[in-house]
Protein backbone atom coordinates (compact mmCIF):
# COMPACT_ATOMS: atom_id res chain seq x y z
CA UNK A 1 0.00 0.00 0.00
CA UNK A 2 1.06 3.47 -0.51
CA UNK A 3 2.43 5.69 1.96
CA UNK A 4 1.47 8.85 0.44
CA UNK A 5 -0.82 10.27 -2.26
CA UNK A 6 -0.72 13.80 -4.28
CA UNK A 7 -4.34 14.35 -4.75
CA UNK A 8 -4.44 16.34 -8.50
CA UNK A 9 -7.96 18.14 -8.21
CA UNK A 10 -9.32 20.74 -6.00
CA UNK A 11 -12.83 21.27 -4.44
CA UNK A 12 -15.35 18.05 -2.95
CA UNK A 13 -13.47 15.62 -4.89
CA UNK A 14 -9.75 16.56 -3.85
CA UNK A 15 -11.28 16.09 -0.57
CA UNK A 16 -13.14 12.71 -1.06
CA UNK A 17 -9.68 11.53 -1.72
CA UNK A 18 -8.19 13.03 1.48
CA UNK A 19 -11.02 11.23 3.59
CA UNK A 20 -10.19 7.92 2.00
CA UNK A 21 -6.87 8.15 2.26
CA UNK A 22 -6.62 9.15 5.99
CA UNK A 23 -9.01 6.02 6.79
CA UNK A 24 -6.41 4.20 5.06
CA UNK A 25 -3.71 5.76 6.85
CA UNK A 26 -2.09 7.24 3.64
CA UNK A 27 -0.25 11.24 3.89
CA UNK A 28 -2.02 13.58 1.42
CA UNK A 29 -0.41 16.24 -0.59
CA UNK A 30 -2.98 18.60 -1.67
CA UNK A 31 -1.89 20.72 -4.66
CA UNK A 32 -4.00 24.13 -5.15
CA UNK A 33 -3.64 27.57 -7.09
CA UNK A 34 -3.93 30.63 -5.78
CA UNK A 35 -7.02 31.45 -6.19
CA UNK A 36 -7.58 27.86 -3.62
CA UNK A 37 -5.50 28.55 -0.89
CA UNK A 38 -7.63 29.15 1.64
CA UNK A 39 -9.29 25.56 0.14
CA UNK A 40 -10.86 22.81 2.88
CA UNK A 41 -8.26 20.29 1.12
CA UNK A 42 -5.73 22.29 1.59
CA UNK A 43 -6.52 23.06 4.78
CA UNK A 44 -6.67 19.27 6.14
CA UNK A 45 -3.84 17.50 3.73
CA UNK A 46 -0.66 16.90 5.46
CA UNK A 47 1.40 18.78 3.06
CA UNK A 48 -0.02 21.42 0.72
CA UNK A 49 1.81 22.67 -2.69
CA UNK A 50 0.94 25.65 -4.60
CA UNK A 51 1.46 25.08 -8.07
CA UNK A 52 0.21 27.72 -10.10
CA UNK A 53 -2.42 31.46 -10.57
CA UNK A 54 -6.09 30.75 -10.98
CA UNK A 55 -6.16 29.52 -14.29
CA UNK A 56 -6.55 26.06 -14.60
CA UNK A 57 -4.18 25.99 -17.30
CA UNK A 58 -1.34 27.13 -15.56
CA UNK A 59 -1.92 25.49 -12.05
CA UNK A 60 -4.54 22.10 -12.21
CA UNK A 61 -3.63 21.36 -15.86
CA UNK A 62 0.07 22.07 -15.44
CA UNK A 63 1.46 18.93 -15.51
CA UNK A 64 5.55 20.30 -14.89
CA UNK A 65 4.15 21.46 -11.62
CA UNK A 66 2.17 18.75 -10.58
CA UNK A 67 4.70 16.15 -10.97
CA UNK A 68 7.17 18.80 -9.52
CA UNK A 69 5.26 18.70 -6.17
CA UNK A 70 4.57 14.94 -5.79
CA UNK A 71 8.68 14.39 -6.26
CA UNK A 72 9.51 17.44 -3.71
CA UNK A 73 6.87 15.47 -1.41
CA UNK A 74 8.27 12.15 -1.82
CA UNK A 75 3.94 11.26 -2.98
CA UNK A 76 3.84 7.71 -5.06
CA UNK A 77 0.98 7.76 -6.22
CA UNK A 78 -1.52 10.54 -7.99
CA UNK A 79 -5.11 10.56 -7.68
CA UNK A 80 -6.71 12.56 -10.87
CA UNK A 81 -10.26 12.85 -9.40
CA UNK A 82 -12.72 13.66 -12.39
CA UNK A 83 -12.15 16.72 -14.90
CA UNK A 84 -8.87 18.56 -15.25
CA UNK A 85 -6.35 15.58 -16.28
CA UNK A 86 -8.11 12.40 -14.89
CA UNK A 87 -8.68 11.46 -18.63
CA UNK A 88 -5.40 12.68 -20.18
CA UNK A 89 -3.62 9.63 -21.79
CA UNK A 90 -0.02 11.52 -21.80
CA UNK A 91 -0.61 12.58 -18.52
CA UNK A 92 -1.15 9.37 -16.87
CA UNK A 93 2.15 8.03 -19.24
CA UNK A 94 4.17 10.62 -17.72
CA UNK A 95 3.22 10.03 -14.07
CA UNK A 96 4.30 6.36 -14.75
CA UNK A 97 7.67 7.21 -16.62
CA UNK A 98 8.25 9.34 -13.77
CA UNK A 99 8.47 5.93 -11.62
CA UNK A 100 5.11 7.45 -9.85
CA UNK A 101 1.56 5.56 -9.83
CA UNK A 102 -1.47 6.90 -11.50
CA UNK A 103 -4.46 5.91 -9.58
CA UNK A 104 -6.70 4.97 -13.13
CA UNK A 105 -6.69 2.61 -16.09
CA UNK A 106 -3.51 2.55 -18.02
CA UNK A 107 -2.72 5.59 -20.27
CA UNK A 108 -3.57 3.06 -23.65
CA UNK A 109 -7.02 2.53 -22.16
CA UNK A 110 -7.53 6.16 -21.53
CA UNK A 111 -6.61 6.88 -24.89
CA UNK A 112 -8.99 4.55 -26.59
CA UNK A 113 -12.10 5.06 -24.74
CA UNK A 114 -11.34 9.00 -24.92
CA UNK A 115 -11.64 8.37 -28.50
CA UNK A 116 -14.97 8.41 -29.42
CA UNK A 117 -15.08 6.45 -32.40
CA UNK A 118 -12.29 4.44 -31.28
CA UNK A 119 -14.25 3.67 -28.26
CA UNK A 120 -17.59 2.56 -30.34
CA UNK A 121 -15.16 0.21 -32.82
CA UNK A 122 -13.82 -1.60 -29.68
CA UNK A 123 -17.33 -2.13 -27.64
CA UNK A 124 -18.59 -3.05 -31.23
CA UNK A 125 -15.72 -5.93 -31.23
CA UNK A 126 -16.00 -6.70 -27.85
CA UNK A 127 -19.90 -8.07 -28.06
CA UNK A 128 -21.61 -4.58 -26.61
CA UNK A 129 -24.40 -2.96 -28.45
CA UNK A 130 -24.06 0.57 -29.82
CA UNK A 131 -26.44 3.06 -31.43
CA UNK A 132 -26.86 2.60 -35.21
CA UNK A 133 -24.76 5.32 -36.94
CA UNK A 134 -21.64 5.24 -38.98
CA UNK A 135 -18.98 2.73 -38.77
CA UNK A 136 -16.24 4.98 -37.85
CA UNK A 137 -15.24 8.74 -38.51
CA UNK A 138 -17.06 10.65 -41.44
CA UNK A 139 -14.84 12.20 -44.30
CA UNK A 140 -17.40 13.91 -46.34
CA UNK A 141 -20.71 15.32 -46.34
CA UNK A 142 -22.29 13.32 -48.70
CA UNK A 143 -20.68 9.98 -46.68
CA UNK A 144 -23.24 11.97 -43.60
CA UNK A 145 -25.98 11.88 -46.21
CA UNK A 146 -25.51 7.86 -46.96
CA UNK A 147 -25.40 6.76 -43.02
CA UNK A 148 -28.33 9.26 -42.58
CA UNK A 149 -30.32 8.03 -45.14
CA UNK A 150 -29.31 4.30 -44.39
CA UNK A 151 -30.47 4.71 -40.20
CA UNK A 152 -32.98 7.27 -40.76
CA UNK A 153 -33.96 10.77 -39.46
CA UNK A 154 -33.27 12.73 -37.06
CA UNK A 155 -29.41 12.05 -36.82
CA UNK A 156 -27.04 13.42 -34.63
CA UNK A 157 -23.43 14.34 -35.86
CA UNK A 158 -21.23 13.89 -32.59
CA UNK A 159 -17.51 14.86 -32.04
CA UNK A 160 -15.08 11.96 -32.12
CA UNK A 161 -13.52 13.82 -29.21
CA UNK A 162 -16.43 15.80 -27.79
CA UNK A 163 -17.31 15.83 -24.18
CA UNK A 164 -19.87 17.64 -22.44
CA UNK A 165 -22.05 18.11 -24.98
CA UNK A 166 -20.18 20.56 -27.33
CA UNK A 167 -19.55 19.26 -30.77
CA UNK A 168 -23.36 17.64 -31.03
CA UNK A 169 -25.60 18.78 -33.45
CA UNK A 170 -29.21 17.14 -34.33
CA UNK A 171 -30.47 17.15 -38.00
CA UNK A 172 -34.29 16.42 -37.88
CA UNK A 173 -34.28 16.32 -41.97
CA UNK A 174 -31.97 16.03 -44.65
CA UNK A 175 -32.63 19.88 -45.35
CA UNK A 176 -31.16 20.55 -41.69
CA UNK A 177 -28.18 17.78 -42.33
CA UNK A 178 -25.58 20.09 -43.86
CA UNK A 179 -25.80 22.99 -41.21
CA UNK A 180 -25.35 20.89 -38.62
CA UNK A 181 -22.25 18.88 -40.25
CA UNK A 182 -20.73 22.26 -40.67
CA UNK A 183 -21.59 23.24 -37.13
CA UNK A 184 -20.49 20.26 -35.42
CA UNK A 185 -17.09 20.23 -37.38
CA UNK A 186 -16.55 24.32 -36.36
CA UNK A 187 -17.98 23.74 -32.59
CA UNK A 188 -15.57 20.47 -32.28
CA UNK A 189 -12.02 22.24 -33.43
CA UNK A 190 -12.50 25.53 -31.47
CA UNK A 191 -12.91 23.09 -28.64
CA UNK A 192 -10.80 20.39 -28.80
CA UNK A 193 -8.70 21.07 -32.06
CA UNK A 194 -9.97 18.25 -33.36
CA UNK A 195 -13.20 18.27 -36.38
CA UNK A 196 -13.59 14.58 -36.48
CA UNK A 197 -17.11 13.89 -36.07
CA UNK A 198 -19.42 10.61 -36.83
CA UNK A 199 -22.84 9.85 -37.14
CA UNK A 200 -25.74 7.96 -34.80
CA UNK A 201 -29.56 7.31 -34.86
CA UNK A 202 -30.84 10.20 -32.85
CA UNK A 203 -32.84 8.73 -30.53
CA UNK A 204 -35.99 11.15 -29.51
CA UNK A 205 -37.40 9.87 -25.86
CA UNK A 206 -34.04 7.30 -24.32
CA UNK A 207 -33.13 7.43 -20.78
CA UNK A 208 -29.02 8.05 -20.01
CA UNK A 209 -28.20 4.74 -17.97
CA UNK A 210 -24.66 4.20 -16.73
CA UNK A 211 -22.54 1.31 -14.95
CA UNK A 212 -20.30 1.28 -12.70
CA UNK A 213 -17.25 -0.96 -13.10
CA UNK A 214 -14.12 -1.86 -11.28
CA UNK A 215 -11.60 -4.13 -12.86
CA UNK A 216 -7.91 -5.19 -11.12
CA UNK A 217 -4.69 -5.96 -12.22
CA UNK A 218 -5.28 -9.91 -13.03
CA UNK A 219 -8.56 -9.86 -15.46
CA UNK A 220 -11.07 -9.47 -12.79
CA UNK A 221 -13.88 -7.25 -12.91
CA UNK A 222 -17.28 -6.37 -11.56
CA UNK A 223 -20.12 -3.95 -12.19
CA UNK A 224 -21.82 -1.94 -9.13
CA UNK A 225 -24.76 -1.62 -11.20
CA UNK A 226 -26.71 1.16 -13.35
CA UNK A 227 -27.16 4.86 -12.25
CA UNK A 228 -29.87 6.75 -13.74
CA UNK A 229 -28.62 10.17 -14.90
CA UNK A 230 -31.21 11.33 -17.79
CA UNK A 231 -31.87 14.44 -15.99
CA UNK A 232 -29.51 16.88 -17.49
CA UNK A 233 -29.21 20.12 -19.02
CA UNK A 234 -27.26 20.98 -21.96
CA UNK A 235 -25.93 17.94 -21.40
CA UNK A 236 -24.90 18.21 -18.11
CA UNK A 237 -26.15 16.35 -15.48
CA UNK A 238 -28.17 17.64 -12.49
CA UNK A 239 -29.93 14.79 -10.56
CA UNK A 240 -28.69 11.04 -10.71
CA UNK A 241 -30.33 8.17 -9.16
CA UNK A 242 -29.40 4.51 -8.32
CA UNK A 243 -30.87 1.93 -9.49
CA UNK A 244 -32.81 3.93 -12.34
CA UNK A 245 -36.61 2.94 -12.23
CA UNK A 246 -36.67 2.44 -15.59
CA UNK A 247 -34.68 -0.84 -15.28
CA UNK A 248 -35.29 -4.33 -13.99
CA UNK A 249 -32.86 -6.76 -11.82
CA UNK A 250 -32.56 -8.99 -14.78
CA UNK A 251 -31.81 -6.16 -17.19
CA UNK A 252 -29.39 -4.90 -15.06
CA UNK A 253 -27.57 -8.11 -14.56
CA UNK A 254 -27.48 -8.79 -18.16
CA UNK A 255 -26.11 -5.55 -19.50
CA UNK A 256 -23.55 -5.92 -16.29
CA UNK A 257 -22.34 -9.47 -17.74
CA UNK A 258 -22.15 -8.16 -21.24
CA UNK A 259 -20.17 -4.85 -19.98
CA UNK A 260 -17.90 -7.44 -17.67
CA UNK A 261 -17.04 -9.88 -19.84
CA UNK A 262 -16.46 -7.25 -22.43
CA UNK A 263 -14.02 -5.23 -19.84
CA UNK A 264 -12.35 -8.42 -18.70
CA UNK A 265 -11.51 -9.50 -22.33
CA UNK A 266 -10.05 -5.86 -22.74
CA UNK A 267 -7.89 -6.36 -19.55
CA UNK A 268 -9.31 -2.71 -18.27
CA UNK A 269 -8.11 -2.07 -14.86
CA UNK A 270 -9.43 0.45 -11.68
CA UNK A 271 -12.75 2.48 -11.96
CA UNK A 272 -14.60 3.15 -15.22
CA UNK A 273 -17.86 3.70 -16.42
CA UNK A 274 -19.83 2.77 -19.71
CA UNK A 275 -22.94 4.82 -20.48
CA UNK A 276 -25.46 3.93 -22.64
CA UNK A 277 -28.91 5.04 -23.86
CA UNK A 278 -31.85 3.11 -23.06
CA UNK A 279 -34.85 3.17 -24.85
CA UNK A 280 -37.41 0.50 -25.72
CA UNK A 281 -35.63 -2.08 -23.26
CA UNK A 282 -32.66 -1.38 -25.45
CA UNK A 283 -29.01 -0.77 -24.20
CA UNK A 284 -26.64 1.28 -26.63
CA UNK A 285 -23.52 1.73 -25.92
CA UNK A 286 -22.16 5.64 -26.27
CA UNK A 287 -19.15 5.93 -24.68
CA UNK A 288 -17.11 5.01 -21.72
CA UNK A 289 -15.19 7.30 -19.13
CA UNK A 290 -12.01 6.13 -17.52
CA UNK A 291 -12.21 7.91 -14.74
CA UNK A 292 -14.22 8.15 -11.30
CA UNK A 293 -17.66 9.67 -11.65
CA UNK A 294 -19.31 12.87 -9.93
CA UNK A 295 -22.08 10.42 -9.25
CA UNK A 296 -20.25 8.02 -7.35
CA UNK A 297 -21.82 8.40 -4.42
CA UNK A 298 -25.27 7.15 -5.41
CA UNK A 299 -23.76 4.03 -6.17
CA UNK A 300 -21.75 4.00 -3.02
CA UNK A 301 -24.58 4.23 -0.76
CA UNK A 302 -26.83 1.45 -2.23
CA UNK A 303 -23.93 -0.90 -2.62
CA UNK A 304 -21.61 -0.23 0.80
CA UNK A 305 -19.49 0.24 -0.84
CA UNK A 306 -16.31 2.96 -0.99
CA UNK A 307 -15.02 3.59 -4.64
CA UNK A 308 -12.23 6.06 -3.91
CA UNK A 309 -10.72 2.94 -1.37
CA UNK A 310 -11.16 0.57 -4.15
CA UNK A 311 -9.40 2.61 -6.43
CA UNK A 312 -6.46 3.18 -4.18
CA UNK A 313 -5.98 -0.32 -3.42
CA UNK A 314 -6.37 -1.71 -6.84
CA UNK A 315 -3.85 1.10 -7.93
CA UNK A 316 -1.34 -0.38 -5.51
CA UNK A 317 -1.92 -4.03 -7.18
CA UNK A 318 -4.47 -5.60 -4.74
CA UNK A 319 -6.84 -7.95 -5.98
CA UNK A 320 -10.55 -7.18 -5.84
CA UNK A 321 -10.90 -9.95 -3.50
CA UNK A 322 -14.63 -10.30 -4.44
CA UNK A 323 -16.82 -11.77 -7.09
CA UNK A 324 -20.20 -10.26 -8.93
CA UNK A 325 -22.27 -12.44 -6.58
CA UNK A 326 -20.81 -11.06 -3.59
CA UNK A 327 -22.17 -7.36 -4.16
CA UNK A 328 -25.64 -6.42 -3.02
CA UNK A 329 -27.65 -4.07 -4.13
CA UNK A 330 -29.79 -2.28 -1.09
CA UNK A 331 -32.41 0.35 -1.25
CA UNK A 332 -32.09 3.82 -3.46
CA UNK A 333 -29.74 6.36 -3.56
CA UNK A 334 -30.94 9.90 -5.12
CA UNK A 335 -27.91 12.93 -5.36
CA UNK A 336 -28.74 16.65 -6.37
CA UNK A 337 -25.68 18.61 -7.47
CA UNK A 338 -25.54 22.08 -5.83
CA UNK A 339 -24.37 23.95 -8.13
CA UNK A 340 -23.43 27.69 -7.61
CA UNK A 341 -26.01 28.93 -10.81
CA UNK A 342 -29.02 31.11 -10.62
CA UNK A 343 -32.15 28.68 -10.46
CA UNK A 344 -33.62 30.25 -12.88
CA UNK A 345 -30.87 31.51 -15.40
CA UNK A 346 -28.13 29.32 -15.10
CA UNK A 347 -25.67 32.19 -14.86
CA UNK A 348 -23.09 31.41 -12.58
CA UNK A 349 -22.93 33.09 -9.02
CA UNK A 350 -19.55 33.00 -7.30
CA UNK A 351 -19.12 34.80 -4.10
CA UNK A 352 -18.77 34.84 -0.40
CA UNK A 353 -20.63 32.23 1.52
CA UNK A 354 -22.21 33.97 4.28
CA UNK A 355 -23.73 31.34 5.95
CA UNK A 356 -23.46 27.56 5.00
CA UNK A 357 -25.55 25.06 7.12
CA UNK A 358 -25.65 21.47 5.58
CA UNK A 359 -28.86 18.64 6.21
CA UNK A 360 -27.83 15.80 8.06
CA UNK A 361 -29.85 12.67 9.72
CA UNK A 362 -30.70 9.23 8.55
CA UNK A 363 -29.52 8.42 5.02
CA UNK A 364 -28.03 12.11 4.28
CA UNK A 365 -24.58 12.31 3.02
CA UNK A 366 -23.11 15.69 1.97
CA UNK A 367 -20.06 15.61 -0.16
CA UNK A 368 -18.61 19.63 -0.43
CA UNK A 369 -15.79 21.81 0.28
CA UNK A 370 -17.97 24.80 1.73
CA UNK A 371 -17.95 26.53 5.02
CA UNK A 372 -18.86 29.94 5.84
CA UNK A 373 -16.79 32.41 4.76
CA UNK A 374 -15.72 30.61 1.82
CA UNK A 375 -15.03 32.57 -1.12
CA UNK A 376 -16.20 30.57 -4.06
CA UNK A 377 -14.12 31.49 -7.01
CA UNK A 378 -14.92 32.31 -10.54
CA UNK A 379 -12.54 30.48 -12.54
CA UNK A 380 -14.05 26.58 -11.97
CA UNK A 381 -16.81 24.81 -12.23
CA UNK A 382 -19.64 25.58 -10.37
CA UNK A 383 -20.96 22.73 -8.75
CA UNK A 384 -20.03 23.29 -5.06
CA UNK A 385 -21.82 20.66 -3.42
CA UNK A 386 -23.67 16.90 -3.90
CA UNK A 387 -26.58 16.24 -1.67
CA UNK A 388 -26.74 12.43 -1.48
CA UNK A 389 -29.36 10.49 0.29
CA UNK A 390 -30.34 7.13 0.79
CA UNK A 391 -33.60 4.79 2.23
CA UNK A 392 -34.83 1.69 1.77
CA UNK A 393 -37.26 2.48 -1.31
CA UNK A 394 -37.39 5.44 -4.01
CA UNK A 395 -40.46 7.14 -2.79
CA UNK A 396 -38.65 7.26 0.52
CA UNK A 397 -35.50 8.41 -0.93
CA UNK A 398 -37.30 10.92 -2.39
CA UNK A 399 -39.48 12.19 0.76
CA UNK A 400 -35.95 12.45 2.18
CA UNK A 401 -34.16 14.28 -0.59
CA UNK A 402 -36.77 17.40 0.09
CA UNK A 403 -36.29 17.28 3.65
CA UNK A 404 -32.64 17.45 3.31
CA UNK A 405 -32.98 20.32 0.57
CA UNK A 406 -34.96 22.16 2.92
CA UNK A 407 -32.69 22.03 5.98
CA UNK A 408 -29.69 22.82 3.39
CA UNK A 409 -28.50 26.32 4.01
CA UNK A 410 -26.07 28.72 1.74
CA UNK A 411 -26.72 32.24 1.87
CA UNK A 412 -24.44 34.94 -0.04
CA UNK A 413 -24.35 33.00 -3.39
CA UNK A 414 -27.39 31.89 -5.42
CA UNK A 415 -28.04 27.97 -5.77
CA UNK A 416 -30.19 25.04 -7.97
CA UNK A 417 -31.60 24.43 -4.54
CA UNK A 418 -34.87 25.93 -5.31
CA UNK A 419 -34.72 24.29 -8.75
CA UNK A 420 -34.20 21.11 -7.20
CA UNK A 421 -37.11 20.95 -4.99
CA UNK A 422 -39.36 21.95 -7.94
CA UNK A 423 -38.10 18.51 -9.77
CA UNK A 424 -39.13 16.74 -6.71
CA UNK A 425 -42.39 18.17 -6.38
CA UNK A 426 -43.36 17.22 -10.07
CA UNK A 427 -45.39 14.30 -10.73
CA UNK A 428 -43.82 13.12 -13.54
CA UNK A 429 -40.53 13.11 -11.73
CA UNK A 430 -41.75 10.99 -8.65
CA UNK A 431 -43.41 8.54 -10.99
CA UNK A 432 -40.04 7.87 -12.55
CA UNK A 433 -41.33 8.89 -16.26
CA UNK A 434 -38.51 11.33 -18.05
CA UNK A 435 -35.95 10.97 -20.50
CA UNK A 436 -32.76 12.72 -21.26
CA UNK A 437 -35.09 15.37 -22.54
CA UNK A 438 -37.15 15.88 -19.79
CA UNK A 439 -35.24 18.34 -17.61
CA UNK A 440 -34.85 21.22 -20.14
CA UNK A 441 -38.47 21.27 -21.24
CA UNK A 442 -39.38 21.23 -17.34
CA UNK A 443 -37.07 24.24 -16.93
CA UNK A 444 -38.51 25.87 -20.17
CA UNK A 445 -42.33 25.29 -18.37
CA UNK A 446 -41.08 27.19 -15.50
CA UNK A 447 -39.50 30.23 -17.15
CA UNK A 448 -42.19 30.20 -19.79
């Protein structure tokens, strides 16, 4: 087992890490920029490393200076966290060369499943199904037309190396396909310098269902089931549950074989997740991240399970220890992401917390960096919080999801809070009927 980690991320994640690592009795170096020095992961990491200004570019994305701390600290190991490098291929490479660990999948899996079409040609092979579309990546316009014409309308033309929705564009006819090639291809280089783009079926009322995987260093692996995470904006997620109730036992079990048998053949190793749209009791594979999740914790909670541990103890060559028919799956898990937005706008509102008073009781988990006083910056993201709870059945879950959101507390910065409890309130919502679509014509109802 390690001795001591360099956590590479800032905010409720770096400080996930730091909890799992002190119950393993591991040191922490917490790496921050400027703008995070006053940070609660700074603040309770045995050592602490400035490595940069505000920009993520020249402090969390600075690689020089990242791998500069961790050797000045004597670290071993690096945990990425999610965004800023956890998915960088030459990043995890270098951390290896560098006779350090990186607490992931190996730099050649990261580069393949970050890959989009890459990613779609190796599920294909491996026995997992994937949307219809295009074989691989499109090299002409009137190649878009033959796929389009061949799966039918409305397409979507998707960035090979898109993420977070930019780079997706729908066409709903063959009159709207051109625009939306061109747009695609312009939105995907200005954002990742890259204008490959393919082709799928777009698919007009699926749910986005995701597994959980953890694989070792001698073929094992295992799934901690689906989470449910169709509720998103702009394709970004805002409410996740586990299990989703648009999926059976047996349908999760046999999607979880196909993904495990698929990920064991592959030889993947540590955390990952495959996430696939549902629709008409139909999986299709989309793409996979390599990475830990920022809905771990729903999973967490109905499986007992503690994913960050797992990570670090796989990363220091540990078997899993465990077989699929050793993990249970209790109760359901809902988590809201607190993000620092106007409910109503979406702008984002960074500022001074004046007073920060999170739920607690029974099946309430809160996962955050905040504390009053806390100046939350303007150069991140803005989720600054995930409200998790847990209870034996979904309607329960989600009777204590609004008591939680209305003993949660931040005052001096506008929240989703509000936003949040409307979801809960809807009918639709509790009955478990919405698709990936669902969320932004709700939100378009209210401001309407």
């Amino acid at each position: 087992m390690f001795s001591k980690i360099l956590i590479a991320n800032r905010g409720e994640i770096a400080l996930r890490v730091l909890r799992a690592c002190r119950e393993l009795g591991i040191k922490t170096v917490a790496v921050h920029s400027t703008a995070d020095a006053d940070a609660m992961h700074v603040r309770l990491a045995d050592e602490a490393v400035c490595i940069g200004p505000a920009s993520s570019r020249d402090s969390y994305l600075n690689v020089a200076a990242i791998l500069s701390a961790a050797t000045i600290t004597g670290a071993e190991a690096i945990h990425p966290g999610y965004g800023f490098l956890s998915e960088n291929a030459d990043f995890a490479e270098t951390v290896e060369a560098h006779g350090l660990t990186f607490i992931g999948p190996t730099a050649d899996h990261i580069r393949m499943m970050g890959d989009k079409i890459t990613a779609k040609t190796t599920m294909l092979a491996l026995g997992v199904p994937l949307v219809p579309g295009s074989d691989g990546e499109l090299t002409s316009l009137e190649q878009a037309r033959e796929v389009a014409a061949r799966v039918g309308y409305p397409v979507l033309i998707k960035a090979a190396a898109g993420g977070g929705g930019r780079g997706m564009k729908v066409a709903q006819t063959a009159d709207e396909l051109e625009d939306a090639w061109n747009m695609a291809r312009t939105e995907a280089r200005a954002a990742f310098g890259n204008d490959a783009v393919y082709l799928e079926k777009y698919m007009d009322r699926p749910r986005h269902i995701e597994l959980q995987i953890l694989g070792d260093n001698y073929g094992n692996v295992v799934h901690f089931g689906e989470r449910d995470c169709s509720l998103q904006r702009r394709h970004q997620k805002l409410l996740e549950e586990a299990g989703s109730p648009a999926i059976s036992a047996e349908q999760r079990d046999a999607i979880g074989r196909t993904a495990t048998e698929a990920l064991s053949r592959m030889g993947y190793r540590n955390a990952g997740t495959l996430e696939f749209l549902y629709q008409d009791g139909q999986f299709c594979f989309i793409e996979m991240n390599t990475r830990l999740q920022v809905e771990h914790p729903v999973t967490e909670m109905v499986c007992d399970v503690d994913l960050v541990r797992e990570q670090i103890r796989l990363a220091a060559g540990e078997k899993l220890g465990y077989a699929q028919k050793d993990i249970t799956f209790s109760g359901h898990a809902i988590e809201c992401r607190i993000n620092a937005e106007d409910p109503v706008t979406f702008a984002p509102c960074p500022g001074t917390v004046a007073v920060y008073h999170p739920p607690g009781g029974l099946g309430v988990r809160v996962d955050s960096a905040l504390y009053t006083g806390y100046r939350v910056p303007p150069f991140y993201d803005s989720m600054i919080a995930k409200l998790i709870v847990h209870a034996p059945t979904r309607e329960q879950a989600i009777a204590r999801m609004q008591r939680a959101l209305d003993e949660f507390v931040v005052e001096g910065i506008k929240t989703v809070i509000p936003l949040h409890r409307q979801i809960l309130d809807d009918p639709q919502f509790r009955k478990g009927d919405y698709t990936i679509h669902w969320l932004e014509q709700f939100t378009a109802r209210l401001q309407g």
